[in-house]
Protein backbone atom coordinates (compact mmCIF):
# COMPACT_ATOMS: atom_id res chain seq x y z
CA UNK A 1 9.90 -1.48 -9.51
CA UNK A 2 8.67 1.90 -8.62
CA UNK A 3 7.54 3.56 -5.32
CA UNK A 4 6.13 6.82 -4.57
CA UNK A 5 8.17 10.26 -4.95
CA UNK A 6 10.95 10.14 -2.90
CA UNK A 7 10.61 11.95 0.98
CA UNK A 8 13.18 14.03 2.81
CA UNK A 9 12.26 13.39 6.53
CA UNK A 10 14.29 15.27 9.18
CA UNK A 11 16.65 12.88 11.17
CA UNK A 12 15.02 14.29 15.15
CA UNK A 13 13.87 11.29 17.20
CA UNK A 14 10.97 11.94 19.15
CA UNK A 15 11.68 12.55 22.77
CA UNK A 16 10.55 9.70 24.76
CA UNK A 17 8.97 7.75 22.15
CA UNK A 18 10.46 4.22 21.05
CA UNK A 19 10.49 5.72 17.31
CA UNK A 20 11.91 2.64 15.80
CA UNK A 21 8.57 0.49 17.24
CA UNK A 22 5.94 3.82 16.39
CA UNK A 23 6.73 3.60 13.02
CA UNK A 24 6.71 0.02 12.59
CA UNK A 25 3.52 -0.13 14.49
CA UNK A 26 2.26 2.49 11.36
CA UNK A 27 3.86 0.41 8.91
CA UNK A 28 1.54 -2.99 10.32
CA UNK A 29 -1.40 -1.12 10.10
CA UNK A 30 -1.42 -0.03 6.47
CA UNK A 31 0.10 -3.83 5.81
CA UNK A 32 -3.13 -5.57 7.59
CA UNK A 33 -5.34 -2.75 6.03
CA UNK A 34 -4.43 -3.79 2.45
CA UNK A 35 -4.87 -7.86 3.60
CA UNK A 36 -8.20 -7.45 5.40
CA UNK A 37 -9.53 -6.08 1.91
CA UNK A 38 -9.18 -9.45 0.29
CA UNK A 39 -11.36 -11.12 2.84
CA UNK A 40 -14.35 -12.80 1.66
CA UNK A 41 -13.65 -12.59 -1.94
CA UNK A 42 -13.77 -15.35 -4.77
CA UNK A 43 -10.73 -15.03 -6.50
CA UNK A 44 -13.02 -12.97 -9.59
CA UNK A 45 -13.29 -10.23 -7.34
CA UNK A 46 -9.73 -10.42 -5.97
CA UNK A 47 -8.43 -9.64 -9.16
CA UNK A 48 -11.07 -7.89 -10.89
CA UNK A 49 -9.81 -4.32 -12.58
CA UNK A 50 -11.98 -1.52 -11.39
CA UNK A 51 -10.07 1.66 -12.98
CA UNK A 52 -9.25 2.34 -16.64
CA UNK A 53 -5.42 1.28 -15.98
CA UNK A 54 -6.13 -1.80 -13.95
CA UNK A 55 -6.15 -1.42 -10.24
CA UNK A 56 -7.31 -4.78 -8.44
CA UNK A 57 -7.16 -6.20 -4.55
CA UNK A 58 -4.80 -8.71 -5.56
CA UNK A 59 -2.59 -6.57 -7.62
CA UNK A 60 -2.19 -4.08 -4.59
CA UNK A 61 -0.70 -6.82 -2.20
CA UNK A 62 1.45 -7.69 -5.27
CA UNK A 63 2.79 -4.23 -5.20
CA UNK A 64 2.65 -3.80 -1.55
CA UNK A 65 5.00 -7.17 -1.35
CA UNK A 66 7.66 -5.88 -4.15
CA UNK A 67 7.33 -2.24 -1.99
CA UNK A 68 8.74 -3.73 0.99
CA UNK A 69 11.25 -6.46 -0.93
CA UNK A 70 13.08 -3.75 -2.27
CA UNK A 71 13.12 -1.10 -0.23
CA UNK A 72 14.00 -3.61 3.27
CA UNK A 73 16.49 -5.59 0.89
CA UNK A 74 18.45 -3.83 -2.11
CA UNK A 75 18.24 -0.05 -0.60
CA UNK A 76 20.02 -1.94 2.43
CA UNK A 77 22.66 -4.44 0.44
CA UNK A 78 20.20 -7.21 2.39
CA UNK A 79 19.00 -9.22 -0.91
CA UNK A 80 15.75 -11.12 -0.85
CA UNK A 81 16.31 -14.14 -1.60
CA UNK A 82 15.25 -15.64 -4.82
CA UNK A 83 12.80 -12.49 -5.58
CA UNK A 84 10.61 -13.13 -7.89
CA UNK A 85 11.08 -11.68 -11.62
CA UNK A 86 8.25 -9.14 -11.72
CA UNK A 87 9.61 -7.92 -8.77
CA UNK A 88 13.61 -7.33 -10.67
CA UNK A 89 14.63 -3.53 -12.67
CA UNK A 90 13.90 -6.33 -15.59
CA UNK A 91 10.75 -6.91 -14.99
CA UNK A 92 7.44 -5.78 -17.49
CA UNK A 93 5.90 -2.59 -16.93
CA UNK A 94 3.07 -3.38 -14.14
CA UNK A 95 3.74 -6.58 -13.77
CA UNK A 96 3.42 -6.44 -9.91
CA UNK A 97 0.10 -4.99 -10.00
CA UNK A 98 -1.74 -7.77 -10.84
CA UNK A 99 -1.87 -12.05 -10.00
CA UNK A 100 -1.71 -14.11 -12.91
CA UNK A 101 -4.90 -16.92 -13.51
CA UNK A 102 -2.48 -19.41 -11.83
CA UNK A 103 -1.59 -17.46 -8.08
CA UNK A 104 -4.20 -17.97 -5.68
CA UNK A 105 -4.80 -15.14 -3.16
CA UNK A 106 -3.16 -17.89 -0.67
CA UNK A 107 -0.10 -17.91 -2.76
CA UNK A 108 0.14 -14.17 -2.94
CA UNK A 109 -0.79 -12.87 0.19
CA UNK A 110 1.58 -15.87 1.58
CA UNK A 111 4.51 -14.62 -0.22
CA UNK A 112 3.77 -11.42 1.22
CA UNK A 113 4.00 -12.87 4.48
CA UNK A 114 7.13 -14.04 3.88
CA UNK A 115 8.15 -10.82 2.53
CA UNK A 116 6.88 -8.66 5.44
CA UNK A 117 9.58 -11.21 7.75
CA UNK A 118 12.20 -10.56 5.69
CA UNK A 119 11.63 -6.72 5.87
CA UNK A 120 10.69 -6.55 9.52
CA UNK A 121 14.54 -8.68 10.09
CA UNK A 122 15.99 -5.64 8.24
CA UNK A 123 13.84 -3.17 10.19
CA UNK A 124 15.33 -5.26 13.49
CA UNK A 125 18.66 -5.75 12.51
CA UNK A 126 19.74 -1.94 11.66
CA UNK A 127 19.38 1.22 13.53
CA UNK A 128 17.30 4.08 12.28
CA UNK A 129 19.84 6.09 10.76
CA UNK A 130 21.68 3.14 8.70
CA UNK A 131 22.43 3.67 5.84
CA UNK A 132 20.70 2.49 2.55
CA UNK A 133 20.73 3.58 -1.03
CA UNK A 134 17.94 4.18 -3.51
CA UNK A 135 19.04 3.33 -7.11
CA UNK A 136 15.38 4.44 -8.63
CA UNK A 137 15.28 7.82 -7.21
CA UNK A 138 16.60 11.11 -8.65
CA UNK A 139 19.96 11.41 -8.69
CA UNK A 140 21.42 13.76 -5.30
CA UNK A 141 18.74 12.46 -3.21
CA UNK A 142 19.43 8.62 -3.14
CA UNK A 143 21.25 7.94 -0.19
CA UNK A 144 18.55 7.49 2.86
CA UNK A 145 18.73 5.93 6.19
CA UNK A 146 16.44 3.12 7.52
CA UNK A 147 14.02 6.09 9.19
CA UNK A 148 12.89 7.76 5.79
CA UNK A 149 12.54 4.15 4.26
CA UNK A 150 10.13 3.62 6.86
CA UNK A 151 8.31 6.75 6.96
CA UNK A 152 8.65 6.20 3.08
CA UNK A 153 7.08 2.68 2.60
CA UNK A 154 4.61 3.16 5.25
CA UNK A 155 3.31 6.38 3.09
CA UNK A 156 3.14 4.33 0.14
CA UNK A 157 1.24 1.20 1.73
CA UNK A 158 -1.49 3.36 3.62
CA UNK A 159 -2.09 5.47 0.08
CA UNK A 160 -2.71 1.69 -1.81
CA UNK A 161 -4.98 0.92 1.52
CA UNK A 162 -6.88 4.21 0.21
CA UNK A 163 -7.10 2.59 -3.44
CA UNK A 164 -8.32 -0.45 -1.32
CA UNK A 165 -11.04 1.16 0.30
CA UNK A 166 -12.35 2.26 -2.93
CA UNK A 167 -12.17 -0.72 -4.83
CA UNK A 168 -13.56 -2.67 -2.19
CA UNK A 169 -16.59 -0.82 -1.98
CA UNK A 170 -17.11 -0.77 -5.82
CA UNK A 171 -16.67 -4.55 -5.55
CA UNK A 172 -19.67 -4.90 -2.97
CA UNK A 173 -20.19 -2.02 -0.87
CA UNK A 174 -17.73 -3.09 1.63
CA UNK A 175 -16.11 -0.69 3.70
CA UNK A 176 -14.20 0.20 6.61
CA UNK A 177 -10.93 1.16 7.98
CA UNK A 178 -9.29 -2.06 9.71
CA UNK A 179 -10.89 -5.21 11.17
CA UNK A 180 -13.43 -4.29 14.13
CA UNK A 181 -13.26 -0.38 13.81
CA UNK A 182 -14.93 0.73 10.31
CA UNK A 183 -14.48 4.26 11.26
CA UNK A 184 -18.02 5.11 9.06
CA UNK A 185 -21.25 6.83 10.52
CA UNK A 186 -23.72 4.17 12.37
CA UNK A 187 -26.34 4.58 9.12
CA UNK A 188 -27.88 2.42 6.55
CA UNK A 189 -27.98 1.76 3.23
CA UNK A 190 -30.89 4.23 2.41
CA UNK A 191 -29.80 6.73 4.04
CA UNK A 192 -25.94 6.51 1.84
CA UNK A 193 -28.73 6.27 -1.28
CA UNK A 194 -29.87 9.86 -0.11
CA UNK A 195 -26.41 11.13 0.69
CA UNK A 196 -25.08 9.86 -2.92
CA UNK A 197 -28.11 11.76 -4.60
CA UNK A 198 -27.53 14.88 -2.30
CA UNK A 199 -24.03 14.91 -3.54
CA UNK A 200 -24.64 14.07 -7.55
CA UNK A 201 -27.33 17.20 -7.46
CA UNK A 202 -24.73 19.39 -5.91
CA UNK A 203 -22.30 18.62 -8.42
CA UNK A 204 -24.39 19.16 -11.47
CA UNK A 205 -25.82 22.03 -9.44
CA UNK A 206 -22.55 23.31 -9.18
CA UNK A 207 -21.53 22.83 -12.95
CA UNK A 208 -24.08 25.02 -14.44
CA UNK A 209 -23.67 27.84 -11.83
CA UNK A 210 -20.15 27.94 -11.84
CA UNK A 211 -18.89 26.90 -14.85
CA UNK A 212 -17.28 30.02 -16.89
């Protein structure tokens, strides 16, 4: 398993702030972000590629679950335990980015809630400058404490909520930030028709005026 490019974040606590819970809080909303993007979907959509290498709903919970397995357990000597194999330094190239025919988006985004326990123990149990180790990132910048894992994973989880928000909407035109708040101007459909147009003429406006 793979994350993002590795983050040096400086080791000053806020003053005042309960750091530990701020960044948890951060790390809940990208988690329920990525979740609420699965709602109302048959289990076609769920899983249905939308990019030329395969990004899917499902697949980015999948991800988002191994994310937070092995960062909150083997970076921290705190083993999940019976992990599953796509989620091992065995497992197939991208074989956490999608659901097979036979897992249900029950069965996955219930294994993720088990997952998210387990990692929110860890987050719990230590202090923010335990220490953990990285075995998958460049050598010399591997050993990390429990702060720039969080900072780290919740990066990682909010940038798949982006890929979300995109394939959601190519899906069915669904979007929105988080349940309640979709954080999008109060207009409809026709006038997003005129604002798509607007933007296609500007590009091919652009590409014969500035091009060479």
């Amino acid at each position: 398993m793979r994350g993002c490019s590795e983050l040096s974040v400086p080791s000053e606590t806020l003053r005042g702030v309960d750091e530990k819970a701020l960044l948890h809080r951060y790390l809940t909303a990208a988690r329920e972000a990525l979740l609420w993007k699965l709602e109302g979907l048959s289990e076609y959509d769920a899983r249905r590629p939308l990019t030329p290498t395969g990004t899917n709903l499902l697949g980015l919970v999948k991800h988002a679950a191994g994310v937070e397995l092995n960062y909150f357990g083997r970076v921290f000597d705190r083993p999940f335990p019976d992990p599953p194999r796509w989620s091992t330094a065995e497992a197939l190239p991208a074989s956490d980015m999608f659901a097979d025919a036979g897992e249900s988006r029950e069965s996955v985004a219930g294994f993720y809630g088990r997952v998210r326990e387990f990692a929110d123990a860890t987050i719990a149990a230590l202090p923010l400058d335990a220490p953990g180790r990285v075995s998958w990132w460049s050598e010399g910048r591997r050993e990390v404490t429990l702060r720039q894992v969080l900072v780290q994973v919740s990066i990682e989880l909010h940038r798949h909520a982006g890929h979300a928000d995109v394939v959601r909407e190519l899906i069915d035109g669904a979007t929105g930030m988080q349940d309640g708040n979709t954080n999008m101007p109060a207009v409809d459909a026709g006038w997003w028709a005129g604002h798509h147009a607007r933007l296609e003429e500007i590009a091919a406006t652009a590409d014969a005026t500035l091009r060479g």
